[in-house]
N, C-alpha and C. Protein backbone atom coordinates (compact mmCIF):
# COMPACT_ATOMS: atom_id res chain seq x y z
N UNK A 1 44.71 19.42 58.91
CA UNK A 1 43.49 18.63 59.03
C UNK A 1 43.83 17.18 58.65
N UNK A 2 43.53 16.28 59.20
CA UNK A 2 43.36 14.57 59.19
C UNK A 2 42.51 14.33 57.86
N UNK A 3 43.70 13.11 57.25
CA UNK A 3 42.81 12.28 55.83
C UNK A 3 41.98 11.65 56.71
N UNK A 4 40.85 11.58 55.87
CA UNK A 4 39.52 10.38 56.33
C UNK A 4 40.85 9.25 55.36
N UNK A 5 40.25 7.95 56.49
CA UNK A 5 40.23 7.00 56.06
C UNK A 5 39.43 5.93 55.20
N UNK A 6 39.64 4.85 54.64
CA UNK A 6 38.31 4.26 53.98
C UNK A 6 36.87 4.86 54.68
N UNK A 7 36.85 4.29 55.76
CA UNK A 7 35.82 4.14 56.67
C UNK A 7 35.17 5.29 56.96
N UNK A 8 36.18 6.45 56.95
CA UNK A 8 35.19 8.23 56.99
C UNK A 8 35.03 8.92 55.77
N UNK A 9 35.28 8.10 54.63
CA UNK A 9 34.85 8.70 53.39
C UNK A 9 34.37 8.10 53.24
N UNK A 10 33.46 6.55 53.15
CA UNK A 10 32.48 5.78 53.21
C UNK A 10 31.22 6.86 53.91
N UNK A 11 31.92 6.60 54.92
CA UNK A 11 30.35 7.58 56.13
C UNK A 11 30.26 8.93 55.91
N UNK A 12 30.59 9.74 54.98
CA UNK A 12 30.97 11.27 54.65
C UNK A 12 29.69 10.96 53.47
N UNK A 13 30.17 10.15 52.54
CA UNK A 13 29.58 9.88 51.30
C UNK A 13 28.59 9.37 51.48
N UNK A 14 28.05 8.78 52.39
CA UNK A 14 26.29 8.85 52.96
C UNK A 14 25.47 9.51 53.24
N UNK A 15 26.43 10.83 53.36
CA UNK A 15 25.49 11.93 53.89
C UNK A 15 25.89 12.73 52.53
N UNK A 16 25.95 12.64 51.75
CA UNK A 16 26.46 13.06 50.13
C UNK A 16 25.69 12.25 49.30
N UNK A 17 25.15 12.45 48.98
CA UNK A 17 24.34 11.05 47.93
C UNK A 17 24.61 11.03 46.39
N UNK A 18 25.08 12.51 46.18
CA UNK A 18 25.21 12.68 44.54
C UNK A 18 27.16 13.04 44.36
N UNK A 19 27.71 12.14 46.01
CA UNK A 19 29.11 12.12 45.57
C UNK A 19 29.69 11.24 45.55
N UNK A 20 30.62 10.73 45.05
CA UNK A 20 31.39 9.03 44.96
C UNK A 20 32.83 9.46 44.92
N UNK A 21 33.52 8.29 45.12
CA UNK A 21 34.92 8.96 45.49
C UNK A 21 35.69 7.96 46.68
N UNK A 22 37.07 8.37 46.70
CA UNK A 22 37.42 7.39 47.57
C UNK A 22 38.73 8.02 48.87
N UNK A 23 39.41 7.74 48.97
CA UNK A 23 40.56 8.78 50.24
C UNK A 23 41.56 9.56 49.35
N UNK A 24 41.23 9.32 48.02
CA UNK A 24 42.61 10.01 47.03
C UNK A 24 41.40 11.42 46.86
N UNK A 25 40.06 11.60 46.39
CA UNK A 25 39.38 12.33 46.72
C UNK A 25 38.00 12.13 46.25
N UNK A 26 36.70 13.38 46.08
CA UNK A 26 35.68 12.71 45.84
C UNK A 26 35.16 14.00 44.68
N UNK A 27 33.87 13.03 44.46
CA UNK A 27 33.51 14.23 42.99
C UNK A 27 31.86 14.31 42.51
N UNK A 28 31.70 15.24 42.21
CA UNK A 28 30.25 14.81 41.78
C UNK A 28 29.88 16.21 40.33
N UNK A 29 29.21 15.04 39.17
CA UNK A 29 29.04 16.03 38.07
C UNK A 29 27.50 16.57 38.07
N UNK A 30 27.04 17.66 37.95
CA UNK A 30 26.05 18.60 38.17
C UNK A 30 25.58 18.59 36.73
N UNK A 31 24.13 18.38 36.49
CA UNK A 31 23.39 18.91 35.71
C UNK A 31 22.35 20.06 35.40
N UNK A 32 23.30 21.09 35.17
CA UNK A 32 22.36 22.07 35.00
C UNK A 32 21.22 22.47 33.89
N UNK A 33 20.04 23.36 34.27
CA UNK A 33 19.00 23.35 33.18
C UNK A 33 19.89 24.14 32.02
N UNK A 34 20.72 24.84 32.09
CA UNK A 34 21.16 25.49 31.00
C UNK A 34 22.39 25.41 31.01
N UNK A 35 23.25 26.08 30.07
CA UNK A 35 24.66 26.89 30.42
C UNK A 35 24.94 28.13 30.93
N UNK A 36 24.59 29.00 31.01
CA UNK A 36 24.35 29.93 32.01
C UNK A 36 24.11 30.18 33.74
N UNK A 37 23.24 28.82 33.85
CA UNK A 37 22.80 28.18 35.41
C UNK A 37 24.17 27.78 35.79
N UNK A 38 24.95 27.19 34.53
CA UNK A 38 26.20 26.46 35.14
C UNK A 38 27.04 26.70 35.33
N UNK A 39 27.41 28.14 34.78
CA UNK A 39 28.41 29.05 35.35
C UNK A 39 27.93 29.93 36.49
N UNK A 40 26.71 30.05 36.80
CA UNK A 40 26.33 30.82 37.68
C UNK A 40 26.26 30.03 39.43
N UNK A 41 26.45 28.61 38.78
CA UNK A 41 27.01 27.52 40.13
C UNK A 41 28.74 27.96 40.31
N UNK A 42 29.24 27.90 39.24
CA UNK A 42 30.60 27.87 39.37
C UNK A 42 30.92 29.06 39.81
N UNK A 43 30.37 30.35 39.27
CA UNK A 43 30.57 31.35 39.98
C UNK A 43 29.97 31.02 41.90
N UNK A 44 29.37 30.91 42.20
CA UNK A 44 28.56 30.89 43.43
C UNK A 44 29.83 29.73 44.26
N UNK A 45 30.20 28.91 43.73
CA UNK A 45 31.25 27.73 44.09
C UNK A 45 32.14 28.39 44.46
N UNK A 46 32.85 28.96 43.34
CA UNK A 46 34.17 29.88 43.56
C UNK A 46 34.04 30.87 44.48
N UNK A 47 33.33 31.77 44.99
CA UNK A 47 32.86 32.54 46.02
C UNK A 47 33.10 31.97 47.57
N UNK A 48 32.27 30.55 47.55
CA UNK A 48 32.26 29.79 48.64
C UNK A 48 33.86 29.10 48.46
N UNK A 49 34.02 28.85 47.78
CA UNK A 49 35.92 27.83 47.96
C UNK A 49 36.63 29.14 48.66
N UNK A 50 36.34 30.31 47.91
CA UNK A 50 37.89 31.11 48.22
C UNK A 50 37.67 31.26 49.84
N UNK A 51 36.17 31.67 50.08
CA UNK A 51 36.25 31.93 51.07
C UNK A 51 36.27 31.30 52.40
N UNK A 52 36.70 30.11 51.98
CA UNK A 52 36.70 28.78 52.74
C UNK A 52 37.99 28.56 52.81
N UNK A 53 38.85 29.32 51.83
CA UNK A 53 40.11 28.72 51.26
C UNK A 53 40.70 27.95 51.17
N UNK A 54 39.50 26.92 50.04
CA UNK A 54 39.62 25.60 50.06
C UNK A 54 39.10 25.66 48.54
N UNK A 55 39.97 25.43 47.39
CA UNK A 55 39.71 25.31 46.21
C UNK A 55 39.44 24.11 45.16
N UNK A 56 38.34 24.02 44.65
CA UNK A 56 38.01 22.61 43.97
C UNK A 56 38.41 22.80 42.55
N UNK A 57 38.90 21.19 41.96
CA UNK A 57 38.95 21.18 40.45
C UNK A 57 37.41 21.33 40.37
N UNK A 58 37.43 22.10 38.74
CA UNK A 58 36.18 22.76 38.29
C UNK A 58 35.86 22.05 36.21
N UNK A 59 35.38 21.71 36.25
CA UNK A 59 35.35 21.19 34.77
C UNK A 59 33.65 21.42 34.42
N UNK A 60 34.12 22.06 33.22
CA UNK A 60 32.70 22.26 32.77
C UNK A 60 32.31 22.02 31.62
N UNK A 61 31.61 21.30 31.65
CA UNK A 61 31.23 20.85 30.21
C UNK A 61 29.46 20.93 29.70
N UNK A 62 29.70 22.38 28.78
CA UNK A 62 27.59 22.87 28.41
C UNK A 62 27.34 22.83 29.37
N UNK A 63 26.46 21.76 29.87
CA UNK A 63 25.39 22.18 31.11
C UNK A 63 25.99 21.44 32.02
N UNK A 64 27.16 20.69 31.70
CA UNK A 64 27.65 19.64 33.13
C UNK A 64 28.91 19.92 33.82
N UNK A 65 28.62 20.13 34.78
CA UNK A 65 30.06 20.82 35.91
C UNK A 65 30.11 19.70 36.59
N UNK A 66 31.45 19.32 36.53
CA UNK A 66 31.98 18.49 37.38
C UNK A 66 32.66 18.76 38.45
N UNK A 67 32.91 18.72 39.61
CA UNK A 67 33.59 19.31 40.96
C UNK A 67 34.43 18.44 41.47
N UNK A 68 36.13 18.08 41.51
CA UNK A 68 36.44 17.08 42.30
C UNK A 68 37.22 17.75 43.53
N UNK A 69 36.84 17.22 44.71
CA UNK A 69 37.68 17.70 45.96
C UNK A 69 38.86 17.04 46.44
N UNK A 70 39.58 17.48 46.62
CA UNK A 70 40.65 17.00 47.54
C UNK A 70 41.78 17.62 48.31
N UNK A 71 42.17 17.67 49.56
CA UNK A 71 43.02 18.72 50.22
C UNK A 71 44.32 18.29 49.97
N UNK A 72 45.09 18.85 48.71
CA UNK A 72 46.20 19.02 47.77
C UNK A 72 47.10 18.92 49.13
N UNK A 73 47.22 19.59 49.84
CA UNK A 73 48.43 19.59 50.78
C UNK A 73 48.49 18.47 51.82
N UNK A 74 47.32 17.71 51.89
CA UNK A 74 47.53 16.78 52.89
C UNK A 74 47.49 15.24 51.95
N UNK A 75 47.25 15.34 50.64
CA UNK A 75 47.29 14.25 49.80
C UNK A 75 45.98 13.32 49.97
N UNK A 76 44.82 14.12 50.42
CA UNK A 76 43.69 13.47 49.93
C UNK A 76 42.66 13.58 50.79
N UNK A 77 41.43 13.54 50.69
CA UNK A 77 40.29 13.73 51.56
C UNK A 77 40.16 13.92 52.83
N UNK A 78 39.50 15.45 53.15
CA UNK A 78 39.86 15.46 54.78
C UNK A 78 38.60 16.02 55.03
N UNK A 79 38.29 16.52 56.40
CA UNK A 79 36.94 17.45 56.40
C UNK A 79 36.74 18.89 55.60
N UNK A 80 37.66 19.36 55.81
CA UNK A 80 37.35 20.49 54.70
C UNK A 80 36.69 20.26 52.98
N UNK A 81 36.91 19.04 52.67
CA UNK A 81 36.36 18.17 51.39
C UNK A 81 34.92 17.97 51.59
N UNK A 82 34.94 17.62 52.37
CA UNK A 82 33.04 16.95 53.13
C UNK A 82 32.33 18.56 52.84
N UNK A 83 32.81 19.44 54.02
CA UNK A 83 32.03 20.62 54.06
C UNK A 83 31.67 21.32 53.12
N UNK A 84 33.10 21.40 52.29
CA UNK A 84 32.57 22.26 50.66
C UNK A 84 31.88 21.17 49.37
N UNK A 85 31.94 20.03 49.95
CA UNK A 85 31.19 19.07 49.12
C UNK A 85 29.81 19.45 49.39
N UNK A 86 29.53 19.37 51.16
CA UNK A 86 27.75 20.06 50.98
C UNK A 86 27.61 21.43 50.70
N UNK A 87 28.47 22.13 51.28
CA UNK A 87 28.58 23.81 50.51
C UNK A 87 27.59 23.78 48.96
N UNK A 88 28.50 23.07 48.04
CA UNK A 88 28.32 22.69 46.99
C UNK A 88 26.81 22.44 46.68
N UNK A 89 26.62 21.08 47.07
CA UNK A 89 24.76 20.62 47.13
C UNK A 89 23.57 21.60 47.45
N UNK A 90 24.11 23.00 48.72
CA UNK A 90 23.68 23.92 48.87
C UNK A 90 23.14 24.62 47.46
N UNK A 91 24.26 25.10 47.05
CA UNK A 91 24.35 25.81 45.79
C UNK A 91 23.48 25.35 44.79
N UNK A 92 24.20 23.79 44.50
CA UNK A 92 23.17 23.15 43.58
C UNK A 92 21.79 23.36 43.73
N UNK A 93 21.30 22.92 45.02
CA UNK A 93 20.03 22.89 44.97
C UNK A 93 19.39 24.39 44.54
N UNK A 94 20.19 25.26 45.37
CA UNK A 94 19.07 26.84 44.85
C UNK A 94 19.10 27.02 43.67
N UNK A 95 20.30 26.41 42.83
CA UNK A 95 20.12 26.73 41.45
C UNK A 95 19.05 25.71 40.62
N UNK A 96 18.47 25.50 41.11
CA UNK A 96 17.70 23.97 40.69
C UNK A 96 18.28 23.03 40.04
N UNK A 97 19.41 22.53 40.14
CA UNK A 97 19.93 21.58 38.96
C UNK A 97 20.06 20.13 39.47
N UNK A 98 20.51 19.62 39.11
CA UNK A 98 20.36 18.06 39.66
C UNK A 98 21.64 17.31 39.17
């Protein structure tokens, strides 16, 4: 799969609103209502990565999960990043967190 360049991780990240980031990769930290909600994203995440087989750094901190993407083998942001980035927002949202 093709790195986005400036210009398609600019326009990726428009349609992402709660992600920032640049062609090395992108990230966005999650606030969940609890700690429990926030493993129950990370669980729900991990489900969707494997089966995408496309795996994100995962950092969690109490109620705040941080997610950073990037396709390790091609050395930085590609579409597979975008998709499990909204994958992601999916998730977020059913879990209600913000």
């Amino acid at each position: 799969m093709a790195l986005l360049d400036d210009d398609g991780v600019r326009l990726a990240l428009a349609g992402l609103p709660h992600w920032s980031g640049d062609t090395s990769s992108i990230s966005r930290t999650v606030h969940a209502p609890d700690f429990m909600t926030g493993i129950r994203i990370v669980d729900d995440v991990a489900a969707a990565a494997e089966a995408a087989d496309h795996h994100p750094d995962i950092d969690i901190r109490w109620r705040d999960v941080t997610f950073t993407l990037a396709t390790h083998s091609e050395g930085g942001v590609t579409g597979k990043d975008i998709e499990l980035a909204g994958t992601i927002d999916e998730i977020v949202t059913r879990n209600h967190a913000a």
